[in-house]
PDB file of N, CA and C in Angstrom:
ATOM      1  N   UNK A   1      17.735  58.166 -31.785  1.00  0.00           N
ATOM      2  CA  UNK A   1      16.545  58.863 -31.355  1.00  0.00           C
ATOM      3  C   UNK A   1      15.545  57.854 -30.792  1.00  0.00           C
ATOM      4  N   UNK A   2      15.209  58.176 -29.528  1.00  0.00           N
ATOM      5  CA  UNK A   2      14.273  57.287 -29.434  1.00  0.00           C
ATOM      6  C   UNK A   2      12.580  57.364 -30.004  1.00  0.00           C
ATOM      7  N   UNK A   3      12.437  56.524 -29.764  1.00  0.00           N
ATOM      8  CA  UNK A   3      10.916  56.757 -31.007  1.00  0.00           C
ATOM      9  C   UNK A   3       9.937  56.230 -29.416  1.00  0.00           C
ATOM     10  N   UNK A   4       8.565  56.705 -29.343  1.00  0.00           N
ATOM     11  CA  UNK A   4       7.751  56.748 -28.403  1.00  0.00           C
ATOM     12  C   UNK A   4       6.513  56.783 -29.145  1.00  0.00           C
ATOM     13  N   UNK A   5       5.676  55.712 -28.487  1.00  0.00           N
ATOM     14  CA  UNK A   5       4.225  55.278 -28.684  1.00  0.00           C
ATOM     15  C   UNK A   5       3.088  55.835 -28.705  1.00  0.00           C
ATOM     16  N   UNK A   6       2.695  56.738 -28.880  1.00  0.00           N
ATOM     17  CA  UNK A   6       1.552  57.666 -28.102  1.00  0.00           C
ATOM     18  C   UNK A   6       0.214  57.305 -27.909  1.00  0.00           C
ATOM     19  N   UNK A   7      -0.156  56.024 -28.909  1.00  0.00           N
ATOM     20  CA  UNK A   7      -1.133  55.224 -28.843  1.00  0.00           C
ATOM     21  C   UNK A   7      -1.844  55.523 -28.124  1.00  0.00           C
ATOM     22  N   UNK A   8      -1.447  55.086 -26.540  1.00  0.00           N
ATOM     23  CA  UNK A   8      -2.552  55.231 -25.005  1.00  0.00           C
ATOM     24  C   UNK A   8      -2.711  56.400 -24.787  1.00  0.00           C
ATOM     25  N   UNK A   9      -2.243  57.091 -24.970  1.00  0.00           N
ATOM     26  CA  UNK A   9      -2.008  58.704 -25.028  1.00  0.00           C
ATOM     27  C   UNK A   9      -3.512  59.359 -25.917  1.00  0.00           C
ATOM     28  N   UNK A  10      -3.323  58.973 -27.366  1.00  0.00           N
ATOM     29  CA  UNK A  10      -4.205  59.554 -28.229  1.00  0.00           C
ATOM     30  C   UNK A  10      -5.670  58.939 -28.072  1.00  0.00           C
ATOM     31  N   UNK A  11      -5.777  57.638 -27.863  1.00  0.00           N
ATOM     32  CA  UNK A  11      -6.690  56.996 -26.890  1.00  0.00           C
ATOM     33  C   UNK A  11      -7.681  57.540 -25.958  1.00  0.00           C
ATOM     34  N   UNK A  12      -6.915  57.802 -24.924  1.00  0.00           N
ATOM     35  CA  UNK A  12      -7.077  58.490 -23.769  1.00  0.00           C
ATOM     36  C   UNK A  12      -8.000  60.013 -23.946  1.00  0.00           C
ATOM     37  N   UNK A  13      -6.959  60.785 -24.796  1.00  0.00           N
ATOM     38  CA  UNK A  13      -7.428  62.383 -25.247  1.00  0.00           C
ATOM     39  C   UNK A  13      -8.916  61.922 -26.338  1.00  0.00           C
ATOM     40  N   UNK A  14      -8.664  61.130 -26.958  1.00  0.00           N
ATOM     41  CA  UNK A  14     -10.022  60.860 -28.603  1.00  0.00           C
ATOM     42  C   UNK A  14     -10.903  60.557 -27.094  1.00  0.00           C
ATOM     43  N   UNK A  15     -11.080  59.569 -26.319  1.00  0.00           N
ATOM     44  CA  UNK A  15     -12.331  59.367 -25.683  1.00  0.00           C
ATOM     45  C   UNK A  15     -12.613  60.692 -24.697  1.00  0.00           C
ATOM     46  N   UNK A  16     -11.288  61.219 -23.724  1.00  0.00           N
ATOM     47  CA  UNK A  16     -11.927  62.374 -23.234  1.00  0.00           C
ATOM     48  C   UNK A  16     -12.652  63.564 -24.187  1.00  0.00           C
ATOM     49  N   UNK A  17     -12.375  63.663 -25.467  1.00  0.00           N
ATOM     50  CA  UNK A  17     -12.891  64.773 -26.231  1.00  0.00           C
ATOM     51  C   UNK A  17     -14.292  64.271 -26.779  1.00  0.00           C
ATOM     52  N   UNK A  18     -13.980  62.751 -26.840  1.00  0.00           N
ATOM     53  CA  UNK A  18     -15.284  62.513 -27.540  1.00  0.00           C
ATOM     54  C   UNK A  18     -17.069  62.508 -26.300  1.00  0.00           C
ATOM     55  N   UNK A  19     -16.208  62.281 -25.382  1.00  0.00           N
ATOM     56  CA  UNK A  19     -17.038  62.257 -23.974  1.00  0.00           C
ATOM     57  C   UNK A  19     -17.442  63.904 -23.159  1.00  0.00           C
ATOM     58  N   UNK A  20     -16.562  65.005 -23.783  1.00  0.00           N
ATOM     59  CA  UNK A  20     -16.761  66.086 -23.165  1.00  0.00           C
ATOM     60  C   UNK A  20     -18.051  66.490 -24.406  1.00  0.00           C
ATOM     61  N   UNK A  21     -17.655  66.432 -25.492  1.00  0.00           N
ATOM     62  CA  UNK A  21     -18.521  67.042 -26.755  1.00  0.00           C
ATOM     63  C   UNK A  21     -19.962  66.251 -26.675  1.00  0.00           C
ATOM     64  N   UNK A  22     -19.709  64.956 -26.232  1.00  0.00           N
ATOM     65  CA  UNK A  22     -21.746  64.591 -25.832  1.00  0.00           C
ATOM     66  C   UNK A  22     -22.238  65.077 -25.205  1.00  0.00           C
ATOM     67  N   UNK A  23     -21.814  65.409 -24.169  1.00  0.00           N
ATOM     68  CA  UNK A  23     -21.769  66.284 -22.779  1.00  0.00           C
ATOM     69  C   UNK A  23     -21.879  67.949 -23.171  1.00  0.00           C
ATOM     70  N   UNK A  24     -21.372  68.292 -23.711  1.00  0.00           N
ATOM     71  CA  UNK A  24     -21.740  69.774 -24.278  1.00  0.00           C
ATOM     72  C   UNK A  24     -22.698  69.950 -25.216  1.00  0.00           C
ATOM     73  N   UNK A  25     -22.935  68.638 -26.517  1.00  0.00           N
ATOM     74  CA  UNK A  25     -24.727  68.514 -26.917  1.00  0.00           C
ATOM     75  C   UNK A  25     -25.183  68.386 -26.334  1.00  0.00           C
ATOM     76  N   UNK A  26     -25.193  67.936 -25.413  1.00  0.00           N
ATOM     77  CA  UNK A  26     -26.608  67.262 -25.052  1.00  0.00           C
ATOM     78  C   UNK A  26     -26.902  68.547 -23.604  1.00  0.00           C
ATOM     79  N   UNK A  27     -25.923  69.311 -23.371  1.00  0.00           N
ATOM     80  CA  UNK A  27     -26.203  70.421 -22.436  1.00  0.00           C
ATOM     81  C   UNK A  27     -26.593  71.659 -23.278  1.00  0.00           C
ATOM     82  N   UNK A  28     -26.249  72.400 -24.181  1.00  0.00           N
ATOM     83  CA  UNK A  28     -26.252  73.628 -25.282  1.00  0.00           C
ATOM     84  C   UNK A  28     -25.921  73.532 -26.712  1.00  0.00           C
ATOM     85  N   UNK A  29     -26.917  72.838 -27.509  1.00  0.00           N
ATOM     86  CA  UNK A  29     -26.279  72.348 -28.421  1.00  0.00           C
ATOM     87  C   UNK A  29     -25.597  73.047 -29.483  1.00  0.00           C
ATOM     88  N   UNK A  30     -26.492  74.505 -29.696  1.00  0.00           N
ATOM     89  CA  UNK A  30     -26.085  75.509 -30.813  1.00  0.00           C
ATOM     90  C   UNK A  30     -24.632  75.896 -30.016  1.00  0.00           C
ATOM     91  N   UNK A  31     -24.407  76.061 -29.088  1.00  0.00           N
ATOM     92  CA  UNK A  31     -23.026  76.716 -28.458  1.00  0.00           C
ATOM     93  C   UNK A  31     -21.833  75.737 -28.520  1.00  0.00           C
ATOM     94  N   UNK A  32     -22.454  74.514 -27.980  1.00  0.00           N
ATOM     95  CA  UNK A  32     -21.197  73.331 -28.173  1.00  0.00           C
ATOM     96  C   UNK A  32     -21.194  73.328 -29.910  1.00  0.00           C
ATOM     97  N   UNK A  33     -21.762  73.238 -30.410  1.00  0.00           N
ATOM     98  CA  UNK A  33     -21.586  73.503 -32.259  1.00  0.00           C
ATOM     99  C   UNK A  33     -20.746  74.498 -32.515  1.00  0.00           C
ATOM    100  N   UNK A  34     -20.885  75.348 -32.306  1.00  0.00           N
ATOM    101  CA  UNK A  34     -19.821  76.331 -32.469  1.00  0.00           C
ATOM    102  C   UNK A  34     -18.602  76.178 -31.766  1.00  0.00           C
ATOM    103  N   UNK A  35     -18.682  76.112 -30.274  1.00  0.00           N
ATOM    104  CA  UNK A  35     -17.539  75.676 -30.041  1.00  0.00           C
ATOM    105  C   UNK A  35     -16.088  74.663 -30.388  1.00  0.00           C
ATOM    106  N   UNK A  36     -16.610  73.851 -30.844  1.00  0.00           N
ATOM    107  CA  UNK A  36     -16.521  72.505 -30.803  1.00  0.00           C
ATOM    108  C   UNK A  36     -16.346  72.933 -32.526  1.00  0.00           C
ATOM    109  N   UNK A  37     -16.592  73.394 -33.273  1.00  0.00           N
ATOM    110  CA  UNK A  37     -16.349  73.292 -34.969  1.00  0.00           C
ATOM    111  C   UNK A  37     -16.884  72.983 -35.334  1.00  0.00           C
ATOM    112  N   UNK A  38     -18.493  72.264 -35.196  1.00  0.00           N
ATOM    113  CA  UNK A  38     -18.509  71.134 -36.173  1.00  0.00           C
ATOM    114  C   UNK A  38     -20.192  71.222 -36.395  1.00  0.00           C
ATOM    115  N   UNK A  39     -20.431  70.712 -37.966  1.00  0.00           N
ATOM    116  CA  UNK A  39     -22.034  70.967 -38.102  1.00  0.00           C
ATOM    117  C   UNK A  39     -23.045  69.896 -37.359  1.00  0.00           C
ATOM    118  N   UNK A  40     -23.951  70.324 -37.991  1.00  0.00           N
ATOM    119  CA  UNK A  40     -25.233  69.435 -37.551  1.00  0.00           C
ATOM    120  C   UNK A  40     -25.576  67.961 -37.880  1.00  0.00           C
ATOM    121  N   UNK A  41     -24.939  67.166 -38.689  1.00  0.00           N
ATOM    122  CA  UNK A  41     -24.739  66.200 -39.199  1.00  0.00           C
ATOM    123  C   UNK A  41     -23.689  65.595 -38.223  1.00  0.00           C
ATOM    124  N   UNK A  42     -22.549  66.189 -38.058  1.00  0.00           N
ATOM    125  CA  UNK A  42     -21.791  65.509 -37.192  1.00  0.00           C
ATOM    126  C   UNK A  42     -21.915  65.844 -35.949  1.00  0.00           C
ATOM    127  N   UNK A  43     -22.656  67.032 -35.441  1.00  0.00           N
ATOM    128  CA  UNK A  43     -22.824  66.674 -34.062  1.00  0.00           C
ATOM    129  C   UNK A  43     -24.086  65.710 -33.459  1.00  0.00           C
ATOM    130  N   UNK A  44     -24.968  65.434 -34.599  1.00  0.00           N
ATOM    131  CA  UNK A  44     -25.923  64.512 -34.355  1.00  0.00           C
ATOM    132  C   UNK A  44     -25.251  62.888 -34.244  1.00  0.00           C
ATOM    133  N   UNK A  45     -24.788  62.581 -35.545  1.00  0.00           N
ATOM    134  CA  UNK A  45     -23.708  61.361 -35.069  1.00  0.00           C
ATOM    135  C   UNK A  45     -22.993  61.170 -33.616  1.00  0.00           C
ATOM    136  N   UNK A  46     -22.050  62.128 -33.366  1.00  0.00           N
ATOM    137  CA  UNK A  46     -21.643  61.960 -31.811  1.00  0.00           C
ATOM    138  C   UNK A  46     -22.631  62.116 -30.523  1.00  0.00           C
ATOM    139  N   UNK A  47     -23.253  62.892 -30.806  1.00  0.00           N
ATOM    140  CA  UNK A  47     -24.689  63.231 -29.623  1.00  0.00           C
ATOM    141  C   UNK A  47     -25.049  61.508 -29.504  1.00  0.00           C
ATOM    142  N   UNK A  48     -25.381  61.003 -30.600  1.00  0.00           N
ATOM    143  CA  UNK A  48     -26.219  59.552 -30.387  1.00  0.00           C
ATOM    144  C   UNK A  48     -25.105  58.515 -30.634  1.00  0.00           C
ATOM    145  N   UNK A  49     -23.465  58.861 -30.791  1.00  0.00           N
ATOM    146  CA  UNK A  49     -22.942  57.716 -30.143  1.00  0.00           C
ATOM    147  C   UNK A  49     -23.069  56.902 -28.920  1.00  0.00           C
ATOM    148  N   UNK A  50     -22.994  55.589 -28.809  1.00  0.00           N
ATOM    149  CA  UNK A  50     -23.304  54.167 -28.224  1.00  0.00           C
ATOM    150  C   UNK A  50     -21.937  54.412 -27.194  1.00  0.00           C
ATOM    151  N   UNK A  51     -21.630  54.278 -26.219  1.00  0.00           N
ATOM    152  CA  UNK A  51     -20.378  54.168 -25.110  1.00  0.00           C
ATOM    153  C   UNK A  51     -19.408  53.004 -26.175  1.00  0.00           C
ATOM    154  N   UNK A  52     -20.202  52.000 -26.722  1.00  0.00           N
ATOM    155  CA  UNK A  52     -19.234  51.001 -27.182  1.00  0.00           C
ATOM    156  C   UNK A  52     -18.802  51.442 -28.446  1.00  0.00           C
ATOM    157  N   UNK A  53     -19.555  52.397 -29.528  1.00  0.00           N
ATOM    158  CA  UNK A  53     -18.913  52.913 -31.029  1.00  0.00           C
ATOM    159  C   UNK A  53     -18.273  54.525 -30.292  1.00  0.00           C
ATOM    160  N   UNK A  54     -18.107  54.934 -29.255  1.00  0.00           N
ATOM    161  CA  UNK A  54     -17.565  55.820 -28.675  1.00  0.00           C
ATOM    162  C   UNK A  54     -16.074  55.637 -28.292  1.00  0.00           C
ATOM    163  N   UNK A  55     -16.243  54.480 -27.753  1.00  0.00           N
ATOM    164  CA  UNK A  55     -14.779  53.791 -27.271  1.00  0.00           C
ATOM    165  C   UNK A  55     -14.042  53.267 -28.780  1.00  0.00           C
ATOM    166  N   UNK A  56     -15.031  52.415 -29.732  1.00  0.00           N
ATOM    167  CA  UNK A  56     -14.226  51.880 -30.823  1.00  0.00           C
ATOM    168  C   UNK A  56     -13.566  53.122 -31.640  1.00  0.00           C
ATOM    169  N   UNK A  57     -14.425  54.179 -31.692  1.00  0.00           N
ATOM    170  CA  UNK A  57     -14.187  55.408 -32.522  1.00  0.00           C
ATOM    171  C   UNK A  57     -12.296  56.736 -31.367  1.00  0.00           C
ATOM    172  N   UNK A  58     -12.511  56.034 -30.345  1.00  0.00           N
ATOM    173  CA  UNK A  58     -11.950  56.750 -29.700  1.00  0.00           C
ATOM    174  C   UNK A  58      -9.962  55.914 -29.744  1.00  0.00           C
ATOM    175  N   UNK A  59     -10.727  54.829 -30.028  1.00  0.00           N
ATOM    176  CA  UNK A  59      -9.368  53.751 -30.352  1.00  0.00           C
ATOM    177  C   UNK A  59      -8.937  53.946 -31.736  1.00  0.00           C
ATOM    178  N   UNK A  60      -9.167  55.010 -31.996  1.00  0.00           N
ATOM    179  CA  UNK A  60      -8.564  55.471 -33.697  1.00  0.00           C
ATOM    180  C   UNK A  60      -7.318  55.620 -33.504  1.00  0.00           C
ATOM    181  N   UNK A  61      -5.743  55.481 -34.527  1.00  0.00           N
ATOM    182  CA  UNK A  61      -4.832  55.820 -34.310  1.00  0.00           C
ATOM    183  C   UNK A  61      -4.716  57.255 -34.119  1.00  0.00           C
ATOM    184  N   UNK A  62      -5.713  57.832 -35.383  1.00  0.00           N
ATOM    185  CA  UNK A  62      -5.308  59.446 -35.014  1.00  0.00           C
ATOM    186  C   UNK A  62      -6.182  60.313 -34.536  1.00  0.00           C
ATOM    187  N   UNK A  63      -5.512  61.191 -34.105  1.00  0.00           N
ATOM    188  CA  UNK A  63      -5.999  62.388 -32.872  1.00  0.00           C
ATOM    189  C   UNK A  63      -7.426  62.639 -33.472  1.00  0.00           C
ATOM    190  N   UNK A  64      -8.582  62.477 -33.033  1.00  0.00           N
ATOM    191  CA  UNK A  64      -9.617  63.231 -33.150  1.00  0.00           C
ATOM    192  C   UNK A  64      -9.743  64.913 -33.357  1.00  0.00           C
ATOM    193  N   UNK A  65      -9.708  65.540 -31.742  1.00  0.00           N
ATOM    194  CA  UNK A  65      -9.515  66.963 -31.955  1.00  0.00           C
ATOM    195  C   UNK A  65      -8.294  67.426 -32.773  1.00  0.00           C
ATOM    196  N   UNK A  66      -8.920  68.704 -33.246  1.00  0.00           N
ATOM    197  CA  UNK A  66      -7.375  69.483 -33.929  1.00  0.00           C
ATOM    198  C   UNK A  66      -7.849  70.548 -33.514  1.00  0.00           C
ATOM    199  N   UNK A  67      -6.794  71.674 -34.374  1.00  0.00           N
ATOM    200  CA  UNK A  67      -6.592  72.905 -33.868  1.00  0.00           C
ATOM    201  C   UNK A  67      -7.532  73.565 -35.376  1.00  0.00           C
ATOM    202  N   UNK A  68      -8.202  74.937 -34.726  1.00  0.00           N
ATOM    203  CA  UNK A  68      -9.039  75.169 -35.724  1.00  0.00           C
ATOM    204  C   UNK A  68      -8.612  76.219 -36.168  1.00  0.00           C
ATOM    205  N   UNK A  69      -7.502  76.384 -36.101  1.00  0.00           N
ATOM    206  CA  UNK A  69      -6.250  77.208 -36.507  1.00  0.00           C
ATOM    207  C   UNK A  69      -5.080  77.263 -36.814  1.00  0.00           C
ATOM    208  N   UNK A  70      -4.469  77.853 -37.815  1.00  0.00           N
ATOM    209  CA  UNK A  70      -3.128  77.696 -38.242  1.00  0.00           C
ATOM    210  C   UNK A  70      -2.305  78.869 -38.244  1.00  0.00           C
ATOM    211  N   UNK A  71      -3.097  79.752 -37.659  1.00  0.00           N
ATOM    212  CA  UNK A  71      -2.226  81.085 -36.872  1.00  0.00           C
ATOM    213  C   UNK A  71      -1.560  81.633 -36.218  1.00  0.00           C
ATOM    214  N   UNK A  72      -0.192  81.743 -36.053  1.00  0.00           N
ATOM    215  CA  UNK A  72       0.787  81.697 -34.587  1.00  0.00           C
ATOM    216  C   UNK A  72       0.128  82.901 -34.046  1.00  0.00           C
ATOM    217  N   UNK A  73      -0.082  83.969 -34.850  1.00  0.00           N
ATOM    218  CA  UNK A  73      -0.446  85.214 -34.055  1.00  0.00           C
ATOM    219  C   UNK A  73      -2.106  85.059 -32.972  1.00  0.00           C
ATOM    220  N   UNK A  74      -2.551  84.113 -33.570  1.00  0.00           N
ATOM    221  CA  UNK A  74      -3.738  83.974 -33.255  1.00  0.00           C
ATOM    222  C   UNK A  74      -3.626  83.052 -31.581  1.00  0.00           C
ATOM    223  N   UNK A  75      -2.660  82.109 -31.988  1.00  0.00           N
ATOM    224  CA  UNK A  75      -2.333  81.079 -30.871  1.00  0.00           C
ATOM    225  C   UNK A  75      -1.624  81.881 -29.885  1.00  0.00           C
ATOM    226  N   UNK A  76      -0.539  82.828 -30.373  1.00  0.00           N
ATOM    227  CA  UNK A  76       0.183  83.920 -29.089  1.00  0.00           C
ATOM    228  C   UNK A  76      -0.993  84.658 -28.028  1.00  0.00           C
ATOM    229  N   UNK A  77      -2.479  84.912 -28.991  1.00  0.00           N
ATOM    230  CA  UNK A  77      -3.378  86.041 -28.406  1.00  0.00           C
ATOM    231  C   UNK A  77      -3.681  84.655 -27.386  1.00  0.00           C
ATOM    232  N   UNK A  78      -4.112  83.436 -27.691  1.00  0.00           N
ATOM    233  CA  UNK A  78      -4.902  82.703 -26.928  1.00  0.00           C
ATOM    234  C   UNK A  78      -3.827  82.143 -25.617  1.00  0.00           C
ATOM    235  N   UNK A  79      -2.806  82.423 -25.708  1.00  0.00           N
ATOM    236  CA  UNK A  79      -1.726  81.916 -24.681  1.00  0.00           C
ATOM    237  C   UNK A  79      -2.222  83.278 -24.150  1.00  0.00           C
ATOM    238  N   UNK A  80      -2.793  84.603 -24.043  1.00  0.00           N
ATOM    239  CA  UNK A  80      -2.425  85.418 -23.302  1.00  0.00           C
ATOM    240  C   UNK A  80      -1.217  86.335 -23.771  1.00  0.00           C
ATOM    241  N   UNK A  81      -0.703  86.292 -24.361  1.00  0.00           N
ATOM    242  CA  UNK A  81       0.726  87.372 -25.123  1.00  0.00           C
ATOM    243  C   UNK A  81       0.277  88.772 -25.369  1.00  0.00           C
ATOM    244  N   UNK A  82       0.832  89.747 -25.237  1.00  0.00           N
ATOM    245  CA  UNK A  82       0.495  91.070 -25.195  1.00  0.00           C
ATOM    246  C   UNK A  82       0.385  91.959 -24.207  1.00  0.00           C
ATOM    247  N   UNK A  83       0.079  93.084 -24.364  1.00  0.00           N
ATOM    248  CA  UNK A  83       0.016  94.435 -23.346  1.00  0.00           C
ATOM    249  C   UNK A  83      -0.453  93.446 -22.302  1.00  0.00           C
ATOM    250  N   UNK A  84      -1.832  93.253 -22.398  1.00  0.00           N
ATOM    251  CA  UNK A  84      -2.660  92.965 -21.347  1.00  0.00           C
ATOM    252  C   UNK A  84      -3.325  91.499 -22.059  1.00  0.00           C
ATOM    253  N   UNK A  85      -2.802  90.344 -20.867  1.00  0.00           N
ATOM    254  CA  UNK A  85      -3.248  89.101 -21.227  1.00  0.00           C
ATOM    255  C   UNK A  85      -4.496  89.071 -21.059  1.00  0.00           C
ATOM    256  N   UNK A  86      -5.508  89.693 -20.527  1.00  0.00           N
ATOM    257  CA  UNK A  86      -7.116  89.342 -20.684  1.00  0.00           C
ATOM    258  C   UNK A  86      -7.580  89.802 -21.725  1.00  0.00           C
ATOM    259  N   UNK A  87      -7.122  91.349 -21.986  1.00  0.00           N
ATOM    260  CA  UNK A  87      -7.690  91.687 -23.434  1.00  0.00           C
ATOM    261  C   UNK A  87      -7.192  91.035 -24.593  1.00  0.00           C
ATOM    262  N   UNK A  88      -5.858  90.054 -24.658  1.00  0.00           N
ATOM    263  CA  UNK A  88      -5.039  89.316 -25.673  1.00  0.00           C
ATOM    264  C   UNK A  88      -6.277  87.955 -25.758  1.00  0.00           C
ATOM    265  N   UNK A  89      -6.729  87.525 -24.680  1.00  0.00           N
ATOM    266  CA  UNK A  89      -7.670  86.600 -24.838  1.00  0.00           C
ATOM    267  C   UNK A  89      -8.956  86.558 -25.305  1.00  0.00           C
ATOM    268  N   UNK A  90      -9.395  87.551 -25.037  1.00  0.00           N
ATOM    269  CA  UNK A  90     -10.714  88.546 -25.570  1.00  0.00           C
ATOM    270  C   UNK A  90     -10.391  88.580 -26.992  1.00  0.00           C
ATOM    271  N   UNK A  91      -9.541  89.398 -27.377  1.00  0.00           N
ATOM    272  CA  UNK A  91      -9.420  89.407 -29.096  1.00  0.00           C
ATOM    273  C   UNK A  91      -9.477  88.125 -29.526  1.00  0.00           C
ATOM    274  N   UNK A  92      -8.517  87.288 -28.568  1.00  0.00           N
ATOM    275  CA  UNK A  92      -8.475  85.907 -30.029  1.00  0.00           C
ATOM    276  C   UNK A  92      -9.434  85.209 -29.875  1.00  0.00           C
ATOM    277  N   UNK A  93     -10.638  85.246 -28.808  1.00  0.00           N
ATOM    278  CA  UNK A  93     -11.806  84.770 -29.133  1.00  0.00           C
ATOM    279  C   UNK A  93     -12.648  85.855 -30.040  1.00  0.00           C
ATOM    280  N   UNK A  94     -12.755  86.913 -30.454  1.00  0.00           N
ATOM    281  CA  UNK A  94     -13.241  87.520 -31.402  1.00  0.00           C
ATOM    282  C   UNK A  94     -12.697  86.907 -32.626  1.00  0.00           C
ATOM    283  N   UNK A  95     -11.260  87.211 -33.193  1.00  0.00           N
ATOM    284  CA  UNK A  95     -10.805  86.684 -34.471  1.00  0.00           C
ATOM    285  C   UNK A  95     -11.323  85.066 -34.831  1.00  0.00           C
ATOM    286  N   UNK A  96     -10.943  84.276 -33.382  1.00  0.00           N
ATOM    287  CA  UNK A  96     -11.567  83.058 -34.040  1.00  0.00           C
ATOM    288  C   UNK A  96     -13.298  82.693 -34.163  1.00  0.00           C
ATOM    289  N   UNK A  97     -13.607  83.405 -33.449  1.00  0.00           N
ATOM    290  CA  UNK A  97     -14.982  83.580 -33.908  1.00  0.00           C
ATOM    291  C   UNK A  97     -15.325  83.846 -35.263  1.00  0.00           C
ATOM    292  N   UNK A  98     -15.022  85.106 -35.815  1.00  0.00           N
ATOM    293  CA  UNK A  98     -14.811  85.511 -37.374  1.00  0.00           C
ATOM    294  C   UNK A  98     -14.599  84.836 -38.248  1.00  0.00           C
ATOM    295  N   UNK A  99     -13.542  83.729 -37.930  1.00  0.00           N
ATOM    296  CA  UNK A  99     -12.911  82.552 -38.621  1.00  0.00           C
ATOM    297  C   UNK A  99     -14.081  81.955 -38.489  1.00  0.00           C
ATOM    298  N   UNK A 100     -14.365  81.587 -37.465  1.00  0.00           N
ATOM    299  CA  UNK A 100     -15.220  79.889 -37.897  1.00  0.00           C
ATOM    300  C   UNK A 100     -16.204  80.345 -38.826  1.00  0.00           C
ATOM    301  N   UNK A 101     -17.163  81.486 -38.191  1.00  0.00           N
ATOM    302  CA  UNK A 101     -18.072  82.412 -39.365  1.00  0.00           C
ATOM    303  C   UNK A 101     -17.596  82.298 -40.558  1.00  0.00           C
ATOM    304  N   UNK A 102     -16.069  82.628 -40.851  1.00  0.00           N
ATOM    305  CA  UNK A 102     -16.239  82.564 -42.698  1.00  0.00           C
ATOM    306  C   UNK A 102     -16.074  81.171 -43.332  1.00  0.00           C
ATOM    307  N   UNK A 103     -15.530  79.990 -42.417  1.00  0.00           N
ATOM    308  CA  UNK A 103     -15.555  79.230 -42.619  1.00  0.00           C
ATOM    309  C   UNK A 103     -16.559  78.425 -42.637  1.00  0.00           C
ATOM    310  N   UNK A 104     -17.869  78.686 -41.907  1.00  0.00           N
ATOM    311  CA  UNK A 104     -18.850  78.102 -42.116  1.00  0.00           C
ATOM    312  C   UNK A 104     -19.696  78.583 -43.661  1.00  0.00           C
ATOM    313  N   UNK A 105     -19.253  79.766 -43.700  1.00  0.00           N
ATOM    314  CA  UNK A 105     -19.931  80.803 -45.120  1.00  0.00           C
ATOM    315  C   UNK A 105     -19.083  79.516 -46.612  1.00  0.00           C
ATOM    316  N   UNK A 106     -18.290  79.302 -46.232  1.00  0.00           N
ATOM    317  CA  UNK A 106     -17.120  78.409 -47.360  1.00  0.00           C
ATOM    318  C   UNK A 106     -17.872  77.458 -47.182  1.00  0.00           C
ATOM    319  N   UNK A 107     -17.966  77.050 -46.311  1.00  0.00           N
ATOM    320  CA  UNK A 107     -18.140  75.424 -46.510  1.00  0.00           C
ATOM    321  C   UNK A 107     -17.819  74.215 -45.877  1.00  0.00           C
ATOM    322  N   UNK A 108     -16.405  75.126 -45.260  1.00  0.00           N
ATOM    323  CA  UNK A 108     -15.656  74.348 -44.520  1.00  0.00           C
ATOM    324  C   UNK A 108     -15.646  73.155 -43.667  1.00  0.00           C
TER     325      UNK A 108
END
């Protein structure tokens, strides 16, 4: 089996995500918060990351973004799957909406 590096790869994706999400604070912040997962504590940290603790933070081995879901049914709606792929997309931004809501109610 060959085995493959992804290093430059995960690199690459940690700084584009970490560079789109300053960019979405610093444009709408309550919306990129929600979007984006994440509270007020940590979107203040990234908002006032430095380009140089941006890049060091982005040179992490592991993936920054994840998935804020562990739902196949949920991931089928967001591919579009169903009767009608716009309304399949529509729902699974409702359900995951709901989600992050109870997850913010937890604690999460």
């Amino acid at each position: 089996m060959k085995h493959t590096d992804f290093q430059a790869e995960i690199r690459e994706l940690n700084a584009a995500y970490l560079m789109l999400a300053q960019k979405m604070l610093r444009g709408d912040r309550e919306t990129a918060m929600f979007r984006l997962g994440m509270g007020r504590e940590l979107a203040d940290f990234i908002e006032n990351l430095s380009a140089s603790r941006l890049i060091r933070m982005a040179d992490s081995p592991a993936l920054i973004p994840h998935f804020r879901f562990d739902d196949e049914q949920l991931a089928r709606l967001m591919a579009g799957e169903g009767r009608d792929e716009t309304a399949s997309v529509l729902h699974a931004a409702i359900v995951a909406a709901g989600r992050a809501m109870e997850d913010a109610g937890r604690g999460a």
